[in-house]
C-alpha atoms as a PDB file:
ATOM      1  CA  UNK A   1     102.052 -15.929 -56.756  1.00  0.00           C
ATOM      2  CA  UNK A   2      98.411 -15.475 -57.592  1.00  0.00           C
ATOM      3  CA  UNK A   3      96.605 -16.458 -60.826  1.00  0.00           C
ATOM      4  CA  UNK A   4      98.503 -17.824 -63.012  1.00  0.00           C
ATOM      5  CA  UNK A   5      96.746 -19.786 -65.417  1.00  0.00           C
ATOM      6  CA  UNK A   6      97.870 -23.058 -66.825  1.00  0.00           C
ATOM      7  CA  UNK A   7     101.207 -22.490 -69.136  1.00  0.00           C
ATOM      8  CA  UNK A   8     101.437 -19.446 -68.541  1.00  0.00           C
ATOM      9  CA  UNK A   9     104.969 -18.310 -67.476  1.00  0.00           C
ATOM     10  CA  UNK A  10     105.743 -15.431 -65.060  1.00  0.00           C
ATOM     11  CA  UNK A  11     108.376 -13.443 -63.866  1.00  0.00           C
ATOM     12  CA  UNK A  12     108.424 -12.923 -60.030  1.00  0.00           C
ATOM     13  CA  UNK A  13     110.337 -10.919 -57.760  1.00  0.00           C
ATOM     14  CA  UNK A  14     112.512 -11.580 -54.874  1.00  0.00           C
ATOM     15  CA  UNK A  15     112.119 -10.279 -51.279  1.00  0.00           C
ATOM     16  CA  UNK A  16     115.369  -7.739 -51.184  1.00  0.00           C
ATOM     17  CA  UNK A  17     113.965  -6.420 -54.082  1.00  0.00           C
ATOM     18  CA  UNK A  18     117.132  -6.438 -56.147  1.00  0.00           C
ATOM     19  CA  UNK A  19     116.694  -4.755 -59.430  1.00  0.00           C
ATOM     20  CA  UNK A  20     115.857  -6.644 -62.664  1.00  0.00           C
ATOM     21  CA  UNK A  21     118.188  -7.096 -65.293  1.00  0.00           C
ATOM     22  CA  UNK A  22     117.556  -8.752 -68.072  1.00  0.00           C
ATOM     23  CA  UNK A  23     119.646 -11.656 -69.095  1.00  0.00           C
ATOM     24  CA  UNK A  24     120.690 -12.421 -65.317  1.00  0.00           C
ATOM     25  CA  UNK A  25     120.718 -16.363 -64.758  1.00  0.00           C
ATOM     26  CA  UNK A  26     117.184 -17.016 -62.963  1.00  0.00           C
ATOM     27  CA  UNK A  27     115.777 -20.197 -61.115  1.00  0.00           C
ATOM     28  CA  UNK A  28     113.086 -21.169 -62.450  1.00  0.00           C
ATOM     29  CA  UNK A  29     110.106 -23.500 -60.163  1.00  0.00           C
ATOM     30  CA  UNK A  30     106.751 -25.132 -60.665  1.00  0.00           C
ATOM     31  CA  UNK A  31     103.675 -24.736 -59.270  1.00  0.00           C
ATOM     32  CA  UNK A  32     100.953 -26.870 -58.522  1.00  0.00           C
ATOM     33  CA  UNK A  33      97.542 -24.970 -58.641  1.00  0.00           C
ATOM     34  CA  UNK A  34      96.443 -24.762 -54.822  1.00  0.00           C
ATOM     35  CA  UNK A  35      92.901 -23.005 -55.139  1.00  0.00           C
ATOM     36  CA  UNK A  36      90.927 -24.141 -57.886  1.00  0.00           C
ATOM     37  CA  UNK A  37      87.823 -22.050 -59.828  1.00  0.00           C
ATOM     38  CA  UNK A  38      84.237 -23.181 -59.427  1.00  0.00           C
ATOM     39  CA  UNK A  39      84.168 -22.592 -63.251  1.00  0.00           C
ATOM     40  CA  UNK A  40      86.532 -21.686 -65.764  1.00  0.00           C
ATOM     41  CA  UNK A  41      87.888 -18.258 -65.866  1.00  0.00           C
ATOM     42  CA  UNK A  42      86.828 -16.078 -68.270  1.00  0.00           C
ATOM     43  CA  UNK A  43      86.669 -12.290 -69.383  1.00  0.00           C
ATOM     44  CA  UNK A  44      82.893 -12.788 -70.313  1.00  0.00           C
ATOM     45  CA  UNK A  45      83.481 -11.174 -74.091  1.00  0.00           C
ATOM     46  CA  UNK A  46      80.276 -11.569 -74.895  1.00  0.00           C
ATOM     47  CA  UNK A  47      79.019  -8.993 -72.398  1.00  0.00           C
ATOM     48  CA  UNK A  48      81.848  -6.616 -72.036  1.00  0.00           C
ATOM     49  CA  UNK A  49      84.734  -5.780 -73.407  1.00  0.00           C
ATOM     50  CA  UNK A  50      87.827  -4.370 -71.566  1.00  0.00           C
ATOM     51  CA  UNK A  51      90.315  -1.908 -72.170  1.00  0.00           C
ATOM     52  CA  UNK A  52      93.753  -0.289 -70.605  1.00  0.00           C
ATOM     53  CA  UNK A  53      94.451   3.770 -69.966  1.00  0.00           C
ATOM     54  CA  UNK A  54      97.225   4.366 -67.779  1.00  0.00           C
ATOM     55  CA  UNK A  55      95.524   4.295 -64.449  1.00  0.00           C
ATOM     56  CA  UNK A  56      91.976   3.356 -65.807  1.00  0.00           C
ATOM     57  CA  UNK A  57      90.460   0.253 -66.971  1.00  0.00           C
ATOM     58  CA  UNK A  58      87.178   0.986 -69.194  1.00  0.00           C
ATOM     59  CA  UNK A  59      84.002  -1.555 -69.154  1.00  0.00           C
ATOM     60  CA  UNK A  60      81.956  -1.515 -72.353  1.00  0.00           C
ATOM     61  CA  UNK A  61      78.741  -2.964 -72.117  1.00  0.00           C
ATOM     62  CA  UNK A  62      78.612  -5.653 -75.060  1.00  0.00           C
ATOM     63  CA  UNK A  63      75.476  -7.565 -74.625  1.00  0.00           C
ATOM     64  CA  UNK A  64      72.381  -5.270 -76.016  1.00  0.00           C
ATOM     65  CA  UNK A  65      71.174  -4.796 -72.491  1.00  0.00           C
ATOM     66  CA  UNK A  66      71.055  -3.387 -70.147  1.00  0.00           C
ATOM     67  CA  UNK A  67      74.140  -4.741 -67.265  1.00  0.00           C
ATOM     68  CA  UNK A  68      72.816  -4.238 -63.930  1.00  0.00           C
ATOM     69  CA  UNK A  69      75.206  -6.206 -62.152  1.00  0.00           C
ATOM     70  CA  UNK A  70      78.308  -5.806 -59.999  1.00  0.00           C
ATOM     71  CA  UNK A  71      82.070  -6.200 -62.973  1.00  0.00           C
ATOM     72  CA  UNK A  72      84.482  -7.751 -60.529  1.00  0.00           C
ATOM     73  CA  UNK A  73      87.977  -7.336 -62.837  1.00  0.00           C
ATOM     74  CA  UNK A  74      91.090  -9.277 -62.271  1.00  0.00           C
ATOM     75  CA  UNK A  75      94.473  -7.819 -64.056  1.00  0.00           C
ATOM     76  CA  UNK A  76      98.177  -8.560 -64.104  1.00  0.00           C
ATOM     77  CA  UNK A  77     100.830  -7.138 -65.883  1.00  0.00           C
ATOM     78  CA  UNK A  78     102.910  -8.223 -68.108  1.00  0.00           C
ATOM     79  CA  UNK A  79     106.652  -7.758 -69.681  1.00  0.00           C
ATOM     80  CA  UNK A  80     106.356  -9.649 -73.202  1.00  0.00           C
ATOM     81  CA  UNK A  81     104.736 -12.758 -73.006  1.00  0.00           C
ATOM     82  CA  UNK A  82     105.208 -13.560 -68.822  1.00  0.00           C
ATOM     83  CA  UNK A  83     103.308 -11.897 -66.369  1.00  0.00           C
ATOM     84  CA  UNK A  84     105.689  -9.560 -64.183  1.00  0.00           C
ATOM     85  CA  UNK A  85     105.723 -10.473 -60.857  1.00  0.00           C
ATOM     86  CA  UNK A  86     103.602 -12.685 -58.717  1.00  0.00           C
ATOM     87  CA  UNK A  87     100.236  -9.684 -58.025  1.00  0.00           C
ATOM     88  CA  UNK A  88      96.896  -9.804 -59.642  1.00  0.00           C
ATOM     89  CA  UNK A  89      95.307  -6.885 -59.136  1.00  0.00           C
ATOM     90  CA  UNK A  90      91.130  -6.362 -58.521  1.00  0.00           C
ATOM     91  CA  UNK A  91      88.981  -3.676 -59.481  1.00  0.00           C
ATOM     92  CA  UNK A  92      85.236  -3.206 -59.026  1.00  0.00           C
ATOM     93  CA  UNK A  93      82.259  -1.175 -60.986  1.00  0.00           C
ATOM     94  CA  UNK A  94      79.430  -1.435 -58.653  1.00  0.00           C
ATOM     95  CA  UNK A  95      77.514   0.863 -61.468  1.00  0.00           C
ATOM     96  CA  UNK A  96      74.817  -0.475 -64.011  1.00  0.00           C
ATOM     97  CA  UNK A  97      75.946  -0.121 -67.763  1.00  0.00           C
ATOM     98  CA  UNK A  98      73.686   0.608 -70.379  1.00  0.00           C
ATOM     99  CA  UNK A  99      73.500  -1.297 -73.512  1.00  0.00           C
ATOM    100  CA  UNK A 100      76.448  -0.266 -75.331  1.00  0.00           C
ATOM    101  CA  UNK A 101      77.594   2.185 -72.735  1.00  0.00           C
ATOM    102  CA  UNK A 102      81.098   2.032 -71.080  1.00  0.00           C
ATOM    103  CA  UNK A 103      82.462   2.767 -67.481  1.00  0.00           C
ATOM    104  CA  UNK A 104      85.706   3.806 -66.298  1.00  0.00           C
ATOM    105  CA  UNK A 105      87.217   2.905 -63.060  1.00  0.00           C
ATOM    106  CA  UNK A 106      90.373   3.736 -61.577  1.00  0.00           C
ATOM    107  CA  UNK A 107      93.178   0.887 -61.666  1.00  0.00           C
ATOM    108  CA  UNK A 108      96.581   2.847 -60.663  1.00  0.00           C
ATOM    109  CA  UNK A 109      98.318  -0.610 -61.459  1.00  0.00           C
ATOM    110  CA  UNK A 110      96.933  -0.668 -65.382  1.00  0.00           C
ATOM    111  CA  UNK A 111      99.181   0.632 -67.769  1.00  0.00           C
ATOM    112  CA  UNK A 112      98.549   0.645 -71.763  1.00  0.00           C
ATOM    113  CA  UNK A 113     100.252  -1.959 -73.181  1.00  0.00           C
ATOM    114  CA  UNK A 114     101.982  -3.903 -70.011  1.00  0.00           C
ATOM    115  CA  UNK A 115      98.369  -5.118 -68.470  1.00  0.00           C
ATOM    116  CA  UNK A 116      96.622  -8.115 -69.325  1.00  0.00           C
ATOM    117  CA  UNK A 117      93.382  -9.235 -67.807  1.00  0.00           C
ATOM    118  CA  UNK A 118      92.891 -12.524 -66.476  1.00  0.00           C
ATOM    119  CA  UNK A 119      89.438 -12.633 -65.365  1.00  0.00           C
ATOM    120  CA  UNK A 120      85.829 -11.149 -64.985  1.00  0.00           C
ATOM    121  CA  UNK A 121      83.055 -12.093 -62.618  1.00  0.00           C
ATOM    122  CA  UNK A 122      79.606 -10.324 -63.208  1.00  0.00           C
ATOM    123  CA  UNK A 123      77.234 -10.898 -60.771  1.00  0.00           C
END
């Protein structure tokens, strides 16, 4: 399990990879957070702001500059309210973004309405 943020719930996957169906009796387990941020997470909405395609994730440049830095994107998705299984996924613009300007990178994972992000690093 990777990223899961503080009361958040998710729904992992076992290793034979038995299908899913809902209403089957499930254990559930707790976690203790094992790697810990430097600051708190956050999706930075105040200089981008994100949005799901199916197989693209755009980057809109928010801040009325220009963003000449590296958007390091962290997604999961989701079933409801749980994240759906235990992967966060990463994608990268290495690209500079003009003010008010958007980018679109390729996230085969990312599918409109069943991805959520969980983090952005810009740097």
């Amino acid at each position: 399990m990777t990223t899961l943020a503080p009361g958040r719930t998710a729904l992992l996957l076992e290793a034979s990879r038995a299908k899913y169906t809902d209403g089957i009796a499930a254990d559930g387990a707790h976690m203790t957070q094992s790697a810990f941020f430097t600051t708190e997470p956050t999706l930075n909405p105040d200089r981008i702001e994100l949005s799901c395609a199916d197989g693209e994730i755009h980057i809109k440049n928010v801040s009325g500059e220009r963003l000449d830095a590296t958007v390091v994107l962290y997604y999961k998705n989701v079933r409801g309210d749980m994240f759906y299984g235990g992967i966060t996924y990463r994608v990268s613009a290495d690209v500079g973004i003009d003010a008010g300007k958007s980018v679109s990178v390729s996230a085969p994972h990312c599918t409109s309405g069943a991805t959520e992000a969980v983090f952005a690093g810009i740097g």
